[in-house]
C-alpha atoms as a PDB file:
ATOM      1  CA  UNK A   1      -6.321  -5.460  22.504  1.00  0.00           C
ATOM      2  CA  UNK A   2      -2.857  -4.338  23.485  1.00  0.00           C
ATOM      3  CA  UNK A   3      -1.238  -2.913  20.954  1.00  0.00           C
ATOM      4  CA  UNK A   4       2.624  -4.448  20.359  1.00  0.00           C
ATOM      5  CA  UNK A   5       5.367  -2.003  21.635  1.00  0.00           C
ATOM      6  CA  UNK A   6       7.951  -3.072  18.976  1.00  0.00           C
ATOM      7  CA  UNK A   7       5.682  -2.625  15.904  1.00  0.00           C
ATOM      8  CA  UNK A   8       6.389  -0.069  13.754  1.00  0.00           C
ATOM      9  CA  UNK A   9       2.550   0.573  12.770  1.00  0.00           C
ATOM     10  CA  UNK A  10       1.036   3.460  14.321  1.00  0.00           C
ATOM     11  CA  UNK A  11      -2.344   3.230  16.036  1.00  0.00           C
ATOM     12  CA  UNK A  12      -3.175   6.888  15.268  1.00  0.00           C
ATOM     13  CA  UNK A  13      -5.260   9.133  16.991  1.00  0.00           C
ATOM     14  CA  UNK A  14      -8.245   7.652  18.341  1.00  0.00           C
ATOM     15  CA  UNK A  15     -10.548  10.021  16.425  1.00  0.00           C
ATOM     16  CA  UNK A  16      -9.279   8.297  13.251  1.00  0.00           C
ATOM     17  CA  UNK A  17      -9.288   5.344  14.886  1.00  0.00           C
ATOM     18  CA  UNK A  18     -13.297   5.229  15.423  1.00  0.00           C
ATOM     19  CA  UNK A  19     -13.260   6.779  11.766  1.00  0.00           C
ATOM     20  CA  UNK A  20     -11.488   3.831  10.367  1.00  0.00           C
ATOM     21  CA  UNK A  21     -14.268   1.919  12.689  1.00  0.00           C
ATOM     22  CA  UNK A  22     -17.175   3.175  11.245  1.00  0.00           C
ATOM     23  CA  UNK A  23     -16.088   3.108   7.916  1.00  0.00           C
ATOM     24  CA  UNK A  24     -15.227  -0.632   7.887  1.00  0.00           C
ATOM     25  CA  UNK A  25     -18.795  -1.135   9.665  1.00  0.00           C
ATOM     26  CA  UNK A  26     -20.621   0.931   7.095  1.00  0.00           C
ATOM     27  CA  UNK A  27     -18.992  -0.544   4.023  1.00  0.00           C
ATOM     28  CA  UNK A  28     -18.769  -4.337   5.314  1.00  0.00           C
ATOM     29  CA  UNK A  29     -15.623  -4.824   5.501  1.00  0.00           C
ATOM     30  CA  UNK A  30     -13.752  -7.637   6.294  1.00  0.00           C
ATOM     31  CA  UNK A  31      -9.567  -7.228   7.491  1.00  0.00           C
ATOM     32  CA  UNK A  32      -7.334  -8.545   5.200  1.00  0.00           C
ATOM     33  CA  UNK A  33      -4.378  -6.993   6.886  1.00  0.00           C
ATOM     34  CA  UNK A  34      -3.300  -6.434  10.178  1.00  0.00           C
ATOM     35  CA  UNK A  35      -1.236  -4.725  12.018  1.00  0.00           C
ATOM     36  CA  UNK A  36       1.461  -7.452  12.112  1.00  0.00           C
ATOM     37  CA  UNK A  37       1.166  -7.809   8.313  1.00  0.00           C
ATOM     38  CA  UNK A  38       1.774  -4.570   7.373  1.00  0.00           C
ATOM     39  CA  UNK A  39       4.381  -4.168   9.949  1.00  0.00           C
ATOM     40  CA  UNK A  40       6.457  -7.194   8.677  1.00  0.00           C
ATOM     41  CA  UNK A  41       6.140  -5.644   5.084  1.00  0.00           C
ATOM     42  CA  UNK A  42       6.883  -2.420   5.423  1.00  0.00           C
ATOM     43  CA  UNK A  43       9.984  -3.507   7.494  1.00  0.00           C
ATOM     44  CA  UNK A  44      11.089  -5.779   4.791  1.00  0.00           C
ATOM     45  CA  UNK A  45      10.679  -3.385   1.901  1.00  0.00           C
ATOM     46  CA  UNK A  46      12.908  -0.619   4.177  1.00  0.00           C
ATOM     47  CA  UNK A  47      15.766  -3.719   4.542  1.00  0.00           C
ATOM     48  CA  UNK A  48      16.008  -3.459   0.733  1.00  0.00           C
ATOM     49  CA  UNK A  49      19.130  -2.877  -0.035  1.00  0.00           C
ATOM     50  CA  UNK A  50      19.468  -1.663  -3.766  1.00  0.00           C
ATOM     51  CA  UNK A  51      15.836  -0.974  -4.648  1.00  0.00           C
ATOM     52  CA  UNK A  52      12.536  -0.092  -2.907  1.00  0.00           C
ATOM     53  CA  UNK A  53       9.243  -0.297  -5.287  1.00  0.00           C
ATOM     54  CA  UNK A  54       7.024   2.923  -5.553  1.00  0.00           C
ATOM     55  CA  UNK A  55       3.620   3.026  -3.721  1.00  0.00           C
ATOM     56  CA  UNK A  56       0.515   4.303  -3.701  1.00  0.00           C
ATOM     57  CA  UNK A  57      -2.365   4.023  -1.130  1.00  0.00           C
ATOM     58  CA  UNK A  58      -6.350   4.077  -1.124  1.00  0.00           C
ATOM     59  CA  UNK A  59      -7.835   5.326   2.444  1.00  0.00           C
ATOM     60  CA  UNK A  60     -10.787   3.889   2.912  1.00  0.00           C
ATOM     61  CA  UNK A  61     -12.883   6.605   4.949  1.00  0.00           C
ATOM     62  CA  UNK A  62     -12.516   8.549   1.875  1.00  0.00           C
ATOM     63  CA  UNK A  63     -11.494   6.994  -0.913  1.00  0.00           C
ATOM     64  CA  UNK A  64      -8.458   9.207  -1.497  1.00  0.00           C
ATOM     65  CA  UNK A  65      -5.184   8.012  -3.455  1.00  0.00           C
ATOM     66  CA  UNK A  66      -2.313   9.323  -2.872  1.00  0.00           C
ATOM     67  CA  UNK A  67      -0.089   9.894  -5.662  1.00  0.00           C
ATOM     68  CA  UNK A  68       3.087   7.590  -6.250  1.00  0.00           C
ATOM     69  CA  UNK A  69       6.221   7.562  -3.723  1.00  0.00           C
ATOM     70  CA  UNK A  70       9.561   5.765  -2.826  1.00  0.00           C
ATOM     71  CA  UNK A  71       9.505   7.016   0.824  1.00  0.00           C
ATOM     72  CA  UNK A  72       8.957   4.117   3.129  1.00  0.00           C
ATOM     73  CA  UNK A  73      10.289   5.685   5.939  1.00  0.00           C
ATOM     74  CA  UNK A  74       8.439   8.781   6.514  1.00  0.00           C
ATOM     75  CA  UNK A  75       5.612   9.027   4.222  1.00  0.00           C
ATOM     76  CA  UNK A  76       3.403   6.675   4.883  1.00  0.00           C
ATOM     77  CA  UNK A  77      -0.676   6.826   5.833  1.00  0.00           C
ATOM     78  CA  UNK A  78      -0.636   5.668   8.910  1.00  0.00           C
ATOM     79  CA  UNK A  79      -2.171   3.794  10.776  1.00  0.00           C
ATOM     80  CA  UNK A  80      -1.885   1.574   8.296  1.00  0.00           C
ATOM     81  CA  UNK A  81      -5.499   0.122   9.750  1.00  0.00           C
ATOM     82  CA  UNK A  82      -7.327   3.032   7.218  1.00  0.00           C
ATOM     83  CA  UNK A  83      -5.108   1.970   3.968  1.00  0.00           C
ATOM     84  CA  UNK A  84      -8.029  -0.106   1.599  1.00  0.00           C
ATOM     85  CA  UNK A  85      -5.910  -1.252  -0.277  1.00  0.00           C
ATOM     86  CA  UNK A  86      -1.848  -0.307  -1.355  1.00  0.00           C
ATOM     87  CA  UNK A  87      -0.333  -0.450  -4.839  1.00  0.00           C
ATOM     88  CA  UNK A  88       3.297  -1.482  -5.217  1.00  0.00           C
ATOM     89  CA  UNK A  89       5.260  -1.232  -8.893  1.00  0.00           C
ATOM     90  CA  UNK A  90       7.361  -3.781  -9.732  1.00  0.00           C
ATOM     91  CA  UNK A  91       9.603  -2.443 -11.941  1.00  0.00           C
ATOM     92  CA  UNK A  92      12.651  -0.522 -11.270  1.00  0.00           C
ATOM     93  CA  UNK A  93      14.688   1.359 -14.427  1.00  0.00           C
ATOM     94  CA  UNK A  94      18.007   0.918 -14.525  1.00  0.00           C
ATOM     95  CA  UNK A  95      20.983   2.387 -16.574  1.00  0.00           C
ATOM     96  CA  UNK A  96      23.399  -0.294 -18.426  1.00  0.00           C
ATOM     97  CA  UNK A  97      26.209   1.479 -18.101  1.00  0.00           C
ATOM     98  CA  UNK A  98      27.604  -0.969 -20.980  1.00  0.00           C
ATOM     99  CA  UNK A  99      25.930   0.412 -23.269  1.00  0.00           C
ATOM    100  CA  UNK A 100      23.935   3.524 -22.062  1.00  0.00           C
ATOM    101  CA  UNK A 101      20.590   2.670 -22.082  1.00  0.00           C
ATOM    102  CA  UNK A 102      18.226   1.985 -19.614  1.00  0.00           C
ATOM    103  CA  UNK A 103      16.992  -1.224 -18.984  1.00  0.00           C
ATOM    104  CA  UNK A 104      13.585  -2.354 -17.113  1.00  0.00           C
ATOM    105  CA  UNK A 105      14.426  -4.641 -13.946  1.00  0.00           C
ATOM    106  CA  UNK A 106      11.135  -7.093 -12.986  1.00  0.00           C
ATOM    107  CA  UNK A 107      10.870  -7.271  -9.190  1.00  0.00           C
ATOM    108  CA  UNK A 108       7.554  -9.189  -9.389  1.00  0.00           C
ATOM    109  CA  UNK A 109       8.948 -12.844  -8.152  1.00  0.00           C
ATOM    110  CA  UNK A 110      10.440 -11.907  -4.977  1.00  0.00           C
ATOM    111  CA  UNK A 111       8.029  -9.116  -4.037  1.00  0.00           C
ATOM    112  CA  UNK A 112       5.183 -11.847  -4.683  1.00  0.00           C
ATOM    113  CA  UNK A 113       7.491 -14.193  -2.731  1.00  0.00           C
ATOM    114  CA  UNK A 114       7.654 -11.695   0.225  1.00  0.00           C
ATOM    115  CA  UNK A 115       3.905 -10.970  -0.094  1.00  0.00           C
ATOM    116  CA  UNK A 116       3.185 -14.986   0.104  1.00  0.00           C
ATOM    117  CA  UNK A 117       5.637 -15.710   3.146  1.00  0.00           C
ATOM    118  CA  UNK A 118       3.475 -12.412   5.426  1.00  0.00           C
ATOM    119  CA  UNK A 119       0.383 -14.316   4.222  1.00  0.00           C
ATOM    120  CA  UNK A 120      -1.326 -10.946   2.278  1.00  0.00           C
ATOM    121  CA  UNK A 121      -4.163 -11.421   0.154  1.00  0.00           C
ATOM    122  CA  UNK A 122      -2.408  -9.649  -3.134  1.00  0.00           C
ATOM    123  CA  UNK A 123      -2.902  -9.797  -7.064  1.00  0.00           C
ATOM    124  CA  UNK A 124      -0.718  -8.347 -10.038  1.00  0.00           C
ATOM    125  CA  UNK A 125      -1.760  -6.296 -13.018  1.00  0.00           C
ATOM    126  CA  UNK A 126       0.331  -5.560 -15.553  1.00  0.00           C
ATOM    127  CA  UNK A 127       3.652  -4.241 -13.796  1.00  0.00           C
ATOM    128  CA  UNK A 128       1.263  -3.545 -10.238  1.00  0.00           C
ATOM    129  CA  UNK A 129       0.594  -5.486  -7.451  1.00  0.00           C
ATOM    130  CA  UNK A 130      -1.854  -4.283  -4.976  1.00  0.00           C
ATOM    131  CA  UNK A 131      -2.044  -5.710  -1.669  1.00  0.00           C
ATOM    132  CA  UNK A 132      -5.736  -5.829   0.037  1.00  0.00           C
ATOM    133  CA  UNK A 133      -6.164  -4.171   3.399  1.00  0.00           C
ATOM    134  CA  UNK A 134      -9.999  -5.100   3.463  1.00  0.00           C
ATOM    135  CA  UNK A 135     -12.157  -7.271   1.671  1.00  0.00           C
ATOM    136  CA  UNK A 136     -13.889  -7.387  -0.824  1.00  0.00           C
ATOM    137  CA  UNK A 137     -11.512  -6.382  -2.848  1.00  0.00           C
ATOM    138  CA  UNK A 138     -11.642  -2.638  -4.193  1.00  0.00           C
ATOM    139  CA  UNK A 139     -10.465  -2.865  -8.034  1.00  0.00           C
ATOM    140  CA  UNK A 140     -10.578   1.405  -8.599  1.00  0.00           C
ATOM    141  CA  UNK A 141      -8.028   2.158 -11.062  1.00  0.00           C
ATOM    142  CA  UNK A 142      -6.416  -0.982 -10.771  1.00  0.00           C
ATOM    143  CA  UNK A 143      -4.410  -1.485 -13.074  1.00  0.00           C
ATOM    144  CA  UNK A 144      -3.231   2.070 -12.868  1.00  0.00           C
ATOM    145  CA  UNK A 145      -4.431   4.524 -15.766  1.00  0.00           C
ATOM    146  CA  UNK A 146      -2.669   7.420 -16.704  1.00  0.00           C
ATOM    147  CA  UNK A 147      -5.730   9.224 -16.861  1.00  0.00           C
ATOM    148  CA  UNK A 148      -7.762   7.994 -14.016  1.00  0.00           C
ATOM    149  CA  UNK A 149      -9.742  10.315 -12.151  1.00  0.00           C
ATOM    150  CA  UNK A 150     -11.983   9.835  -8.525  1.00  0.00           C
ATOM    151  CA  UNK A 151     -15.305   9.375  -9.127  1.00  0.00           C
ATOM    152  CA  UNK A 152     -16.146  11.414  -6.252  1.00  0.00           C
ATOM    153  CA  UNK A 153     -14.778  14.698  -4.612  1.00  0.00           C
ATOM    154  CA  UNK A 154     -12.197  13.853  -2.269  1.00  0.00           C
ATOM    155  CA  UNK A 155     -10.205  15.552   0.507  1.00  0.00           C
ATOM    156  CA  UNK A 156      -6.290  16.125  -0.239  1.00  0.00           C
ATOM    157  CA  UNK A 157      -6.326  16.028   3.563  1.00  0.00           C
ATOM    158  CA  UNK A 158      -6.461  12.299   4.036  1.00  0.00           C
ATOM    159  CA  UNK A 159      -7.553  12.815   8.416  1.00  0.00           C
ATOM    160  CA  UNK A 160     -10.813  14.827   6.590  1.00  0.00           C
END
């Protein structure tokens, strides 16, 4: 496979590479992401101009989510070929500055418009929408719980 110079997805190193392998082959997983995908998403989330949701990712040759973040420039897991799945929140708050108070804005419709045109396998909870990277679908802490914790030790290190 040769990889597409103009993508902005990261092959990795290819020790994490034959990680992400083996996982997938261990666990039966089937891609329902790929390179392109992700790359055309993450592109159109950092064209936003106003607004860009929070995220959160699952690696899948550990299991380890990473906490909540806005950054869609530097901070995320790549390659994007090891995220299981990746959480997006739809909802951005806002301050009326009519009246002073802060106001919830829905983003749901055209982030599940965007999600449609890529062609990612997606489904919303609540004020979530988590986009699969492999099949079948993971549903850990989905929707998100306050108090959710792993159910196994993991690694903060997410190359361990």
């Amino acid at each position: 496979m040769c990889p597409n110079p103009d993508s902005i997805v990261h092959y990795g190193i290819a020790d994490e590479r034959k990680s992400i392998d083996q996982a997938v082959a261990k666990n039966q997983w089937v891609g329902a992401a790929n390179n392109t995908k992700w790359s055309e998403l993450v592109k159109a989330i950092q064209d936003f101009e106003n607004w860009r949701p929070r995220y959160r990712t699952c690696w899948l040759t550990n299991g380890f989510i990473s906490h909540w973040d806005a950054e869609w420039f530097e901070h995320l897991p790549y390659p994007l070929a090891g995220v299981l799945w990746l959480d997006l929140n739809t909802t951005e708050r806002q301050l009326d500055k009519s009246s002073g108070q802060q106001k919830m804005i829905d983003h749901s419709l055209q982030l599940k418009d965007l999600l449609t045109n890529i062609g990612l396998e997606f489904e919303q909870k609540q004020d979530v929408i988590r986009i699969w990277g492999y099949l079948p679908k993971d549903e850990t802490d989905f929707p998100p719980q306050a108090n959710f914790t792993p159910a196994k030790n993991i690694y903060l290190d997410t190359w361990t």
